[in-house]
N, C-alpha and C. Protein backbone atom coordinates (compact mmCIF):
# COMPACT_ATOMS: atom_id res chain seq x y z
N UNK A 1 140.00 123.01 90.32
CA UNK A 1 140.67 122.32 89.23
C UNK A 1 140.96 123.29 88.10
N UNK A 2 140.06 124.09 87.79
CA UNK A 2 140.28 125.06 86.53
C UNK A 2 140.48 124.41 85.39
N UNK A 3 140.76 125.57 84.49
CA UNK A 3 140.59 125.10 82.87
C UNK A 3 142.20 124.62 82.94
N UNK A 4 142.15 123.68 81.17
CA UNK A 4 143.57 123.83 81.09
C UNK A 4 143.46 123.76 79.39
N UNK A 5 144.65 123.44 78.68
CA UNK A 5 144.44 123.24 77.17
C UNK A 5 145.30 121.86 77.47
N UNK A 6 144.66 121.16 76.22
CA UNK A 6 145.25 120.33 75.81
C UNK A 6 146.26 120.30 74.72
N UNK A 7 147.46 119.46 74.22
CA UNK A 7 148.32 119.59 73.42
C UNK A 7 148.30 117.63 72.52
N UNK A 8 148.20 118.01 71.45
CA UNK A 8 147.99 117.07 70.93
C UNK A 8 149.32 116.31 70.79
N UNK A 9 149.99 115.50 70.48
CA UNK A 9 151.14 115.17 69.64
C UNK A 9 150.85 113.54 69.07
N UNK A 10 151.69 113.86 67.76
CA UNK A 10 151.39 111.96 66.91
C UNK A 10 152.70 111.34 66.71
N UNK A 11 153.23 110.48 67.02
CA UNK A 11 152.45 109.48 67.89
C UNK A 11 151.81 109.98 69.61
N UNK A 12 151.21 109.60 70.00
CA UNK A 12 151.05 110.39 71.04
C UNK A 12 151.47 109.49 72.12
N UNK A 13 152.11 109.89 73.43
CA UNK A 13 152.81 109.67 74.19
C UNK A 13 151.97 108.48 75.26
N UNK A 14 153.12 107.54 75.76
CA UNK A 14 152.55 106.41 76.75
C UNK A 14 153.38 106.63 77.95
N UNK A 15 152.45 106.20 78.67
CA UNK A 15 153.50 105.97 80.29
C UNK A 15 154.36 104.92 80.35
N UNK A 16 155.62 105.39 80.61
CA UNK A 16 156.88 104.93 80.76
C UNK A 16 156.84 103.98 81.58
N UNK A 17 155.62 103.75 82.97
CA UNK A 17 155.60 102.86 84.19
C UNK A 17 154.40 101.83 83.61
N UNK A 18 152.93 102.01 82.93
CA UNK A 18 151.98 101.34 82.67
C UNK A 18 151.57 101.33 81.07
N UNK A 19 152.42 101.83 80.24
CA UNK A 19 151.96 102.02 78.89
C UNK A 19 150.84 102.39 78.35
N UNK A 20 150.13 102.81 79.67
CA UNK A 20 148.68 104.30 79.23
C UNK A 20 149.07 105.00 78.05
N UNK A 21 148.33 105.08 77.18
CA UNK A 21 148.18 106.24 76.39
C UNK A 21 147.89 107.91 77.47
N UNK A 22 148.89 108.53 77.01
CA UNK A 22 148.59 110.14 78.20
C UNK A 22 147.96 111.23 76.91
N UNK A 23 147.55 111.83 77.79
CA UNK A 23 146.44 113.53 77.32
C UNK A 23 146.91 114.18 77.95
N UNK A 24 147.95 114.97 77.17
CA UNK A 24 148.38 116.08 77.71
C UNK A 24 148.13 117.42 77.76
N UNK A 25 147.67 117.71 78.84
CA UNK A 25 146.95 119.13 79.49
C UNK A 25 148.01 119.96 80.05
N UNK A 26 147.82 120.96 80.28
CA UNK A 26 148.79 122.01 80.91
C UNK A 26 148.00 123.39 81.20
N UNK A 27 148.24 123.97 81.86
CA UNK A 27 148.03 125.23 82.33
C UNK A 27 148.59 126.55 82.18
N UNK A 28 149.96 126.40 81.73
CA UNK A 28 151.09 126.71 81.06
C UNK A 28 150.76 127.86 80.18
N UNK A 29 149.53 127.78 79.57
CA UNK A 29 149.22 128.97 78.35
C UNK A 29 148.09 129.83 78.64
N UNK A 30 147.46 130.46 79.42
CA UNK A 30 146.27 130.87 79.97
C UNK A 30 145.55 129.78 79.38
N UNK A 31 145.20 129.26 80.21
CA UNK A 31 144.40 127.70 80.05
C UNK A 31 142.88 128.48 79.37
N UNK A 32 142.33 127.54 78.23
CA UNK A 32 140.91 128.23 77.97
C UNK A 32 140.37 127.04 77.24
N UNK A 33 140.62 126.27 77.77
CA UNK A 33 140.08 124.69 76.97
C UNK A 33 140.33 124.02 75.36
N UNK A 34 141.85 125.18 75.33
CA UNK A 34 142.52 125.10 73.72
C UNK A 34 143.15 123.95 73.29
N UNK A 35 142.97 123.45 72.23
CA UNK A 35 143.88 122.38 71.81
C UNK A 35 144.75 122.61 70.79
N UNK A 36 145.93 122.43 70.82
CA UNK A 36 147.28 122.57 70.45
C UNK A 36 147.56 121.75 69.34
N UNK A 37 148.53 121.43 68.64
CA UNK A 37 149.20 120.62 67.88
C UNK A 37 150.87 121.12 67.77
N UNK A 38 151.35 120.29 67.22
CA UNK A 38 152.90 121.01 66.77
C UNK A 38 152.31 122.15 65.43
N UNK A 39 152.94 123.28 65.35
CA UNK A 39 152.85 124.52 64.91
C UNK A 39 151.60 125.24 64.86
N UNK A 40 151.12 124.82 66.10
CA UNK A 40 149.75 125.93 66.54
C UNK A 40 150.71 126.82 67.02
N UNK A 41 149.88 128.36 66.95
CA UNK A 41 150.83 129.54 67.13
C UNK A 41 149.94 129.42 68.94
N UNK A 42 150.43 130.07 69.74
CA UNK A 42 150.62 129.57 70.99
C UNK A 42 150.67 131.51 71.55
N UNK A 43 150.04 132.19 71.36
CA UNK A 43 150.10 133.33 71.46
C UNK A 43 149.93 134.07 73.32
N UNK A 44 149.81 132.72 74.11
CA UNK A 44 149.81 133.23 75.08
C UNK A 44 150.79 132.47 76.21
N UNK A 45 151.67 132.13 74.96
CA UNK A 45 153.06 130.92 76.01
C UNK A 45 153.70 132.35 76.54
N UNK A 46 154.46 131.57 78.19
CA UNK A 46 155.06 132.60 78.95
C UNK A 46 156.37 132.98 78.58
N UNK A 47 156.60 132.36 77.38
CA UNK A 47 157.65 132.57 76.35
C UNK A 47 157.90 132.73 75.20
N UNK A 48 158.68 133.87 74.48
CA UNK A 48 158.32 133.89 72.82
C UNK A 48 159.36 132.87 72.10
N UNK A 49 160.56 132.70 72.61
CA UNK A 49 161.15 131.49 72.63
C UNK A 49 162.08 131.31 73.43
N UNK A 50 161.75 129.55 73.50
CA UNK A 50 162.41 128.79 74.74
C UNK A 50 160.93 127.82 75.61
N UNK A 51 161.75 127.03 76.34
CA UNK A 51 161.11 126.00 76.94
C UNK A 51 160.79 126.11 78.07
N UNK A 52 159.13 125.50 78.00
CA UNK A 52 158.29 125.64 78.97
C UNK A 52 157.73 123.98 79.59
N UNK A 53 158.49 124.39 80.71
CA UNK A 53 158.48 122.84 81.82
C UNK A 53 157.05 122.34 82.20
N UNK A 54 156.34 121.19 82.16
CA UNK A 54 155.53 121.09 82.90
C UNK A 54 155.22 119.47 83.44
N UNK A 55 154.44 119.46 84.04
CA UNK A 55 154.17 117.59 84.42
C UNK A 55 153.29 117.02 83.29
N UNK A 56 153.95 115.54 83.48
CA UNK A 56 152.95 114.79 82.68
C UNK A 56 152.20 114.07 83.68
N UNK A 57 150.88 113.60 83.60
CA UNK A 57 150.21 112.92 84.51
C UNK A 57 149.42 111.76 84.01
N UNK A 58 149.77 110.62 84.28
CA UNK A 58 149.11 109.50 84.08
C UNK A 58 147.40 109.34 84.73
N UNK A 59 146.38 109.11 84.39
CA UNK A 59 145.33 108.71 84.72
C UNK A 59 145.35 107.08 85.51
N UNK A 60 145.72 106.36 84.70
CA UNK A 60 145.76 105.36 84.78
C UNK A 60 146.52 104.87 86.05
N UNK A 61 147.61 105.47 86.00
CA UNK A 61 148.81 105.40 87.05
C UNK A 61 148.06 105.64 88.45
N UNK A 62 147.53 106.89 88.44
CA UNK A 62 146.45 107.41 89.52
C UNK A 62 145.80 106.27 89.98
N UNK A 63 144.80 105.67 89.08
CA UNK A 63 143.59 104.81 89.40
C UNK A 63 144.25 103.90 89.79
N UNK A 64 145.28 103.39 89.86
CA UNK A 64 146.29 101.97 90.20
C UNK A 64 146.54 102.71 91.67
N UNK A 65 146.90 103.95 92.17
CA UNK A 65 147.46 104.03 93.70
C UNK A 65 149.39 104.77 93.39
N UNK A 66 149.60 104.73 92.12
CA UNK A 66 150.80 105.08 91.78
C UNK A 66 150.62 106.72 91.01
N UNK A 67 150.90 107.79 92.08
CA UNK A 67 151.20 109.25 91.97
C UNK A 67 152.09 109.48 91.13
N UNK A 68 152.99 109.33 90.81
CA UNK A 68 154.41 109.60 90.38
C UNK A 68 153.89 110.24 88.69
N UNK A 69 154.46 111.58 88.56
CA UNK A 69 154.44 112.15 87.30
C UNK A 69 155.39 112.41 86.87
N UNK A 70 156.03 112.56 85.31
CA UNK A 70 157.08 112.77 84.82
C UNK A 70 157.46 114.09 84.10
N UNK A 71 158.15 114.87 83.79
CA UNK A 71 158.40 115.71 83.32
C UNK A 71 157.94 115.98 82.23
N UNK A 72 157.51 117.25 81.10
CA UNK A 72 157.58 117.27 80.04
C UNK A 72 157.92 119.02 79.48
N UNK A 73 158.35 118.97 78.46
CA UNK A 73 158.90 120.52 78.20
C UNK A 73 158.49 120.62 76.67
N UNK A 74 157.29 121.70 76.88
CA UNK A 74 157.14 122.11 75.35
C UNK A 74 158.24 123.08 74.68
N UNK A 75 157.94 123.26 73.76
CA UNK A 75 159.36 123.98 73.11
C UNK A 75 158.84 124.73 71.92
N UNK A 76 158.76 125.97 72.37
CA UNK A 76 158.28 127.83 71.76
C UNK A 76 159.08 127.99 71.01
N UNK A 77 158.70 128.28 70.30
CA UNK A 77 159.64 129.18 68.77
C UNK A 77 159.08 130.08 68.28
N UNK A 78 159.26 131.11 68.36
CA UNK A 78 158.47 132.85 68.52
C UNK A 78 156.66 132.20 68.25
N UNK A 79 156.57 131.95 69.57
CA UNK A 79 154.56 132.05 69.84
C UNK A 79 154.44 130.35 69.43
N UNK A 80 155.06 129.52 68.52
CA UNK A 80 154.76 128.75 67.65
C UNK A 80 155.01 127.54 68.49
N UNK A 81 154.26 126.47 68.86
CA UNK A 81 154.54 125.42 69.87
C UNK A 81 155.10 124.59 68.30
N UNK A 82 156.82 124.28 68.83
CA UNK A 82 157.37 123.40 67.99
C UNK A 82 158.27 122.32 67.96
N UNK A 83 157.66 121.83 69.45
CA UNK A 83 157.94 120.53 69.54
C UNK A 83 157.51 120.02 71.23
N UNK A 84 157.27 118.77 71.52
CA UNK A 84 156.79 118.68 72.83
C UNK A 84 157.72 117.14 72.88
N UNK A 85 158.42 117.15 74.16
CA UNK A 85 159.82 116.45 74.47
C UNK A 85 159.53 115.99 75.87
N UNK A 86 160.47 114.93 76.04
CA UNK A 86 160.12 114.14 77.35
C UNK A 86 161.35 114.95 78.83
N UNK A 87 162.43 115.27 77.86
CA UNK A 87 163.42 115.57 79.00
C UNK A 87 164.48 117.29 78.53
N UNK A 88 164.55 117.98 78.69
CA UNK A 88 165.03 118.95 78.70
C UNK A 88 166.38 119.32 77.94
N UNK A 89 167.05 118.26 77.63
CA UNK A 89 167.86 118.36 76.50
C UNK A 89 167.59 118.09 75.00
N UNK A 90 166.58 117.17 75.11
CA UNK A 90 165.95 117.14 73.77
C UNK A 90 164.71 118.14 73.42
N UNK A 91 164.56 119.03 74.03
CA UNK A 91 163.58 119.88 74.24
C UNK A 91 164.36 121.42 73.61
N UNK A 92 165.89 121.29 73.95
CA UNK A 92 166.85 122.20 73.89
C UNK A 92 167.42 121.78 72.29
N UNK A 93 167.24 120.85 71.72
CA UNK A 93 167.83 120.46 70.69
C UNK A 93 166.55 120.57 69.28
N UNK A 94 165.62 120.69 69.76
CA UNK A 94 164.34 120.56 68.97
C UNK A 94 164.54 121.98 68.54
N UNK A 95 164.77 123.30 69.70
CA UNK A 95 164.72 124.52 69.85
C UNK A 95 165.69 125.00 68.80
N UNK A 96 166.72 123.99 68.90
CA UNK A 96 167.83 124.77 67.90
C UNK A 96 167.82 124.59 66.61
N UNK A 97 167.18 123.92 66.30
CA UNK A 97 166.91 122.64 65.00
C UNK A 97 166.13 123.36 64.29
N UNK A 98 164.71 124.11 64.88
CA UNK A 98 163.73 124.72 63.94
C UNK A 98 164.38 125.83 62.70
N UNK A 99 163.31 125.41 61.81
CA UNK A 99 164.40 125.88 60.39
C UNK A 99 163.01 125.84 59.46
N UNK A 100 163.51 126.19 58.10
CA UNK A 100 162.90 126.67 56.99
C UNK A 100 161.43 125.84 56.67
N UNK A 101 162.37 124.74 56.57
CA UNK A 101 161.08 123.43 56.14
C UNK A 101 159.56 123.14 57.35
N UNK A 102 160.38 123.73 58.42
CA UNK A 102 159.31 123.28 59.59
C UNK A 102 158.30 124.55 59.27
N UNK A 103 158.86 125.46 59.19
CA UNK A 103 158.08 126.35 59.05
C UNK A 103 156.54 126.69 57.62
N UNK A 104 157.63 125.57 56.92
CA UNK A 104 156.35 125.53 55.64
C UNK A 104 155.55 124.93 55.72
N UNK A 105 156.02 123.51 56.62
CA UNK A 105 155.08 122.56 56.89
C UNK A 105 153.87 123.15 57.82
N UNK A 106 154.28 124.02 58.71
CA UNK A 106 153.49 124.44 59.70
C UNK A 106 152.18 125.81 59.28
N UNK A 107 152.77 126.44 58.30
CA UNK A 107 152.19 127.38 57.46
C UNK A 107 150.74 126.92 56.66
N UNK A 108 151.73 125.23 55.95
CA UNK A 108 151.00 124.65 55.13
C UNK A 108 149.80 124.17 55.93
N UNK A 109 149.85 123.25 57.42
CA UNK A 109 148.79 122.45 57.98
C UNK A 109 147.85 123.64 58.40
N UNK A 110 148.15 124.86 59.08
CA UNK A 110 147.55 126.09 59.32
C UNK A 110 146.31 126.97 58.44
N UNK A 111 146.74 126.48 57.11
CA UNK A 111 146.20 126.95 55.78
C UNK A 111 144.93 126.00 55.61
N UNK A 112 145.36 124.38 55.71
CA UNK A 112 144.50 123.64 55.17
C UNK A 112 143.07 123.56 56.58
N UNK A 113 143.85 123.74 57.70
CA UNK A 113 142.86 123.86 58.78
C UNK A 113 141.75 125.02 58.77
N UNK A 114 142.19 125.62 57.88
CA UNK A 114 141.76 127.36 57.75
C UNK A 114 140.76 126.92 57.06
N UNK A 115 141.00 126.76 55.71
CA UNK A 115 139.99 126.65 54.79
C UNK A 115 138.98 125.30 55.48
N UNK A 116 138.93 124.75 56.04
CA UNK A 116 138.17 122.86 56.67
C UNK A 116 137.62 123.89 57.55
N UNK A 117 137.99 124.69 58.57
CA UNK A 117 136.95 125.33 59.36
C UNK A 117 135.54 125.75 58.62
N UNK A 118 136.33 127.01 57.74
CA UNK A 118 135.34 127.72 56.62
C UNK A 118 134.69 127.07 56.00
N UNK A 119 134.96 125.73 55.35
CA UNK A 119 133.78 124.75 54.85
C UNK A 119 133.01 123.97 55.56
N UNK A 120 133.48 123.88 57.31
CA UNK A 120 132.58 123.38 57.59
C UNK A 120 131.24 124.21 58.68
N UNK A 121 131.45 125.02 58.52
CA UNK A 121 130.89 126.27 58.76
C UNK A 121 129.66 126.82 57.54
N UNK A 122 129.96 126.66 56.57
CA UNK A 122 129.68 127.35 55.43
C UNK A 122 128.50 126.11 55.63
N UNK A 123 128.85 124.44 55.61
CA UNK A 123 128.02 123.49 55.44
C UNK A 123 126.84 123.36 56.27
N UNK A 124 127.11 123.52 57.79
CA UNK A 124 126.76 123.88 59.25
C UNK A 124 125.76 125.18 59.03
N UNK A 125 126.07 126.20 58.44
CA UNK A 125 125.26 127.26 58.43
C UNK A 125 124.06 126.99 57.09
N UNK A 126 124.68 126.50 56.15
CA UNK A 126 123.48 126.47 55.19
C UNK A 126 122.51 125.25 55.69
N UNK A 127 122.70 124.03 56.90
CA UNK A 127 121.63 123.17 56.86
C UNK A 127 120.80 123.70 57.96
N UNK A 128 121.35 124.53 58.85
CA UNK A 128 120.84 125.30 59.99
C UNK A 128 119.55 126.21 59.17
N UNK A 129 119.75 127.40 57.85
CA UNK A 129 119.58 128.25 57.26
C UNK A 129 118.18 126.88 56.53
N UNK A 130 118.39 126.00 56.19
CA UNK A 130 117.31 125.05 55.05
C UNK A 130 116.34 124.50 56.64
N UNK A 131 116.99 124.62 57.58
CA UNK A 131 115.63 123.69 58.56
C UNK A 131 114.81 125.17 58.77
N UNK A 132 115.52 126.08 58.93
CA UNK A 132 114.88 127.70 59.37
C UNK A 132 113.67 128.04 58.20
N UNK A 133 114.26 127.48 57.19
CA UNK A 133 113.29 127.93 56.03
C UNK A 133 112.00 127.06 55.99
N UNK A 134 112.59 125.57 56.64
CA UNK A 134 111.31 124.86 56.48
C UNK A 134 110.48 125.01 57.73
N UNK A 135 110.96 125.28 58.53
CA UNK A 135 109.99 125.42 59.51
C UNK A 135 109.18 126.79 59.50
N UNK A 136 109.55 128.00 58.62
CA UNK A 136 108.96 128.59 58.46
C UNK A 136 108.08 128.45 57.16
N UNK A 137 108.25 127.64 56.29
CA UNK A 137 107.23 126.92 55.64
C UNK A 137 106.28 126.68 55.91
N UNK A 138 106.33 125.43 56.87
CA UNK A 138 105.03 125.16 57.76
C UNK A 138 104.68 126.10 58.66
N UNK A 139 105.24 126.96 59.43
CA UNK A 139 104.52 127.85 59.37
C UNK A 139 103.37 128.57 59.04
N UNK A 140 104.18 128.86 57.90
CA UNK A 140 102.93 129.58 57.11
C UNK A 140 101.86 128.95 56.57
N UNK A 141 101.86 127.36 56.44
CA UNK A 141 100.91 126.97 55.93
C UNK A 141 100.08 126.53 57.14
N UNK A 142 100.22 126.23 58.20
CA UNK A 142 99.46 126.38 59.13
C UNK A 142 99.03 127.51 59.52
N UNK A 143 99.15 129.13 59.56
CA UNK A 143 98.61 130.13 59.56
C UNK A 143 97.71 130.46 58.72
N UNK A 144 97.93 129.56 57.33
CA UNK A 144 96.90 129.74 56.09
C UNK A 144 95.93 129.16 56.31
N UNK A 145 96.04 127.72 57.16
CA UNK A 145 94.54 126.74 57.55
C UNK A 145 94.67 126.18 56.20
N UNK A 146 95.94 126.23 55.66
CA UNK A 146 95.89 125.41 54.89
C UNK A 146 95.92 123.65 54.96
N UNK A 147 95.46 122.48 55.19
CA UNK A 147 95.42 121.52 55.92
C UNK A 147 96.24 120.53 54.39
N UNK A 148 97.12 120.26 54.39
CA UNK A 148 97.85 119.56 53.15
C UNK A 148 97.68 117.94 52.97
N UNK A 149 96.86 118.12 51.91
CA UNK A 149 96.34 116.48 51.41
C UNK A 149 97.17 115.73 50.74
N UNK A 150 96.99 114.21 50.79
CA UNK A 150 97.41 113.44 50.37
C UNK A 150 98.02 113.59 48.60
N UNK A 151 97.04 114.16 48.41
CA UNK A 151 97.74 114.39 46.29
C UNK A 151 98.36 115.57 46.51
N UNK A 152 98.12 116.74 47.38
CA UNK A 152 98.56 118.02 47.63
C UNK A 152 100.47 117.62 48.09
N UNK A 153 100.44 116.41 49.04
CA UNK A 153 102.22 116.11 49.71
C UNK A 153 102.91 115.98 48.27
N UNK A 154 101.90 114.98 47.80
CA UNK A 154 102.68 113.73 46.75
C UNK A 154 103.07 114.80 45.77
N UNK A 155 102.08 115.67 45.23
CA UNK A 155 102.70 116.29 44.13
C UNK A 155 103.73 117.44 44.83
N UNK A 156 103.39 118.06 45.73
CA UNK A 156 104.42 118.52 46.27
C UNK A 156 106.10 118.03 46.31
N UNK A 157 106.03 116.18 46.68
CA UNK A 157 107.25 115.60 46.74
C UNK A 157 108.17 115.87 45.20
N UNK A 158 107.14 115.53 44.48
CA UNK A 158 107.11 115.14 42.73
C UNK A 158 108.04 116.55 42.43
N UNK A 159 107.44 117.45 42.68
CA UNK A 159 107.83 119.00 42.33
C UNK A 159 109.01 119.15 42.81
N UNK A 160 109.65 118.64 43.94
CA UNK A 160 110.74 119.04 44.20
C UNK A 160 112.09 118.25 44.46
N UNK A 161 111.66 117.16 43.94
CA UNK A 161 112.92 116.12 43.41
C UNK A 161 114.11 116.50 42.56
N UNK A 162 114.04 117.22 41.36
CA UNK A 162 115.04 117.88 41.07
C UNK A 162 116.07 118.94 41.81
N UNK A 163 115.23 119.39 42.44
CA UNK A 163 116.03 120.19 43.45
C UNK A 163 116.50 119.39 44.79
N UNK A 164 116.36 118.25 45.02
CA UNK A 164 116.49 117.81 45.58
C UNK A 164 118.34 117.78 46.75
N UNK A 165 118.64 118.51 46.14
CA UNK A 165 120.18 118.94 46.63
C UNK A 165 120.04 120.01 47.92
N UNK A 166 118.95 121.09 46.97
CA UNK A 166 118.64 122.05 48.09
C UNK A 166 117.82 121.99 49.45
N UNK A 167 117.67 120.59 49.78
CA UNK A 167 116.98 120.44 50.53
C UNK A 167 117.19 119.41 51.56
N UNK A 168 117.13 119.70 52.69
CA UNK A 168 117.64 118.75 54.01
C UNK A 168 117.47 117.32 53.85
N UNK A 169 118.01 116.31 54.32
CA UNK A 169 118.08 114.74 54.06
C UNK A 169 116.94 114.43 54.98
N UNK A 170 116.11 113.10 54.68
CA UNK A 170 114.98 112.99 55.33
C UNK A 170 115.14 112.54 56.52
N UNK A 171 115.94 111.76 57.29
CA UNK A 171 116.49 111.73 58.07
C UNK A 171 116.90 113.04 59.05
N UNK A 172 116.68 113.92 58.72
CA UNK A 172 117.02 115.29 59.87
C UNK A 172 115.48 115.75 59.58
N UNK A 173 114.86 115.86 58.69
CA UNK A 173 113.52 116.49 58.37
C UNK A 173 112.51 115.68 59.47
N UNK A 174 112.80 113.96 59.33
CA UNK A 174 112.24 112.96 60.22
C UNK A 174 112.55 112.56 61.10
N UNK A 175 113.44 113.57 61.95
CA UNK A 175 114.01 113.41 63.30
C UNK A 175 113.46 113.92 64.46
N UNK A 176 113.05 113.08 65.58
CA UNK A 176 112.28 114.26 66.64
C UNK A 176 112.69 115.43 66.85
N UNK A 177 114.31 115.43 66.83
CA UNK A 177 115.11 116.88 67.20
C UNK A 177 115.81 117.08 65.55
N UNK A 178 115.31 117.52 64.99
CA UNK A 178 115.93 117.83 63.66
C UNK A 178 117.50 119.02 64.11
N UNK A 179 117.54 119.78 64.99
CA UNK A 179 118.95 120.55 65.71
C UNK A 179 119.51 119.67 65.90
N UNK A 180 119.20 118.78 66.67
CA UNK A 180 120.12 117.84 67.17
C UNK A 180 120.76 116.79 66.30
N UNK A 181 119.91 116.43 64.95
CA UNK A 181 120.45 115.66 64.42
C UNK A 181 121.41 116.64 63.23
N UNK A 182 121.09 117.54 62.94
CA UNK A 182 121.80 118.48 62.44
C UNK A 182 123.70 118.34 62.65
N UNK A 183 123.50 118.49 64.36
CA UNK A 183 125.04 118.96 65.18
C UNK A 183 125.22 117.54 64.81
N UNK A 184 124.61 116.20 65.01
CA UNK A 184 125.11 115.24 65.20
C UNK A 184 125.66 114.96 63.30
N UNK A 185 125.35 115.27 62.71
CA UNK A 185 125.95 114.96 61.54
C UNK A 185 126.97 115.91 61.32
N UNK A 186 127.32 117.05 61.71
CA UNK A 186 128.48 117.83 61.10
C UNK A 186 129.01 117.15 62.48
N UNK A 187 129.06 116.64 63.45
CA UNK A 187 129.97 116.31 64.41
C UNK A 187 130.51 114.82 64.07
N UNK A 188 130.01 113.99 63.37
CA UNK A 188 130.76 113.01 62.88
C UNK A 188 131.77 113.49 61.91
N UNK A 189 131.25 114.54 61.16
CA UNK A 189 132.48 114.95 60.00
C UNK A 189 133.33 115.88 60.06
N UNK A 190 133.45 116.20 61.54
CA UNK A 190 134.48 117.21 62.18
C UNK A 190 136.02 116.54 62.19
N UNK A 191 136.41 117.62 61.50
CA UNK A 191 138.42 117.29 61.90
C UNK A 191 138.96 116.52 63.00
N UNK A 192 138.11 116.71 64.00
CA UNK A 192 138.31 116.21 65.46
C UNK A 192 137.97 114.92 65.55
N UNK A 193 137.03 114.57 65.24
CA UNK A 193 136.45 113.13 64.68
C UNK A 193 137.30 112.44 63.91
N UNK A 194 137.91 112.75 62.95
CA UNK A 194 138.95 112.39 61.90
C UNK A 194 140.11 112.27 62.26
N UNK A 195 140.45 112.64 63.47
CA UNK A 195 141.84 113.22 64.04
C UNK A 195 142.62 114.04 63.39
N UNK A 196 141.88 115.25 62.61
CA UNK A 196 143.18 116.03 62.10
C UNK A 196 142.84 117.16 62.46
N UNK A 197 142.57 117.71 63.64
CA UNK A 197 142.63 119.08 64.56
C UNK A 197 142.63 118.80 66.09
């Protein structure tokens, strides 16, 4: 079966025979499990511009006993996937069309994706960096034989309420897998989650 990438598009496309919502995959780009949008730069299309043919494939259609796939043609504009079309003349007309404004727009969504990576990275690394610290906390206080009492927690808690920003939510602190609940909270607040990557 091999890898393939996926290509996003909004509205995103239905079957013409069962009105499935389709996921469109292709192989088309050295497949590496990439996902696309209109003005993802596309740096490994077999074209720097011009249109690249491929099938669409229904799932649904499949599971019913009905094979039949339909055409689809993405449409390259130096590296830049900029537009994805059902039939080959409108695929040819998209091609000729690209112009100034598309290009800002595409610059612009590129930019804002840029910086949403970097913050969520930046967020991802500092709660990774606050569980590292606390577990080497305890650590050390279990190497000390230090055994931490009841007025010893409390004033402890007391002490560090103001800072309370710098420090992991109790909920990941009070989690059997504190990693796991980690990924699971930056993975609800991923672009992908949101639908905007």
């Amino acid at each position: 079966m091999g890898l393939f990438d996926t290509i996003v598009v909004d509205p995103p496309f239905l079957c013409e025979r069962c009105g499935a919502t389709l996921e469109i995959q292709t192989k088309e780009f050295d497949p590496g499990m990439s996902t696309y949008r209109i003005g993802s730069v596309i740096s490994s299309a077999p074209v720097v511009v011009g249109v690249v043919k491929d099938s669409l494939f229904c799932s649904a259609c499949h599971s019913a006993g009905r094979t039949a796939s339909d055409p689809i043609f993405f449409v390259i504009w130096h590296h830049i996937l900029a537009g994805v079309e059902r039939t080959e003349d409108a695929a040819l007309a998209r091609l000729a069309s690209v112009d100034r404004p598309d290009l800002i727009t595409w610059l612009d969504q590129a930019q804002r994706g840029e910086r949403e990576w970097r913050q969520r990275f930046r967020r991802f690394y500092r709660d990774v960096k606050l569980w590292h610290e606390h577990v080497e906390r305890e650590n050390a206080k279990l190497a000390a034989g230090s055994a931490a009492t009841e007025v010893d927690s409390e004033s402890e808690a007391a002490a560090r309420v103001p800072f309370r920003f710098f420090l992991l939510p109790d909920e990941i602190l009070n989690s059997p897998d504190p990693l796991a609940e980690i990924l699971s909270q930056h993975e609800e607040h991923s672009p992908e989650a949101d639908g905007m990557f």
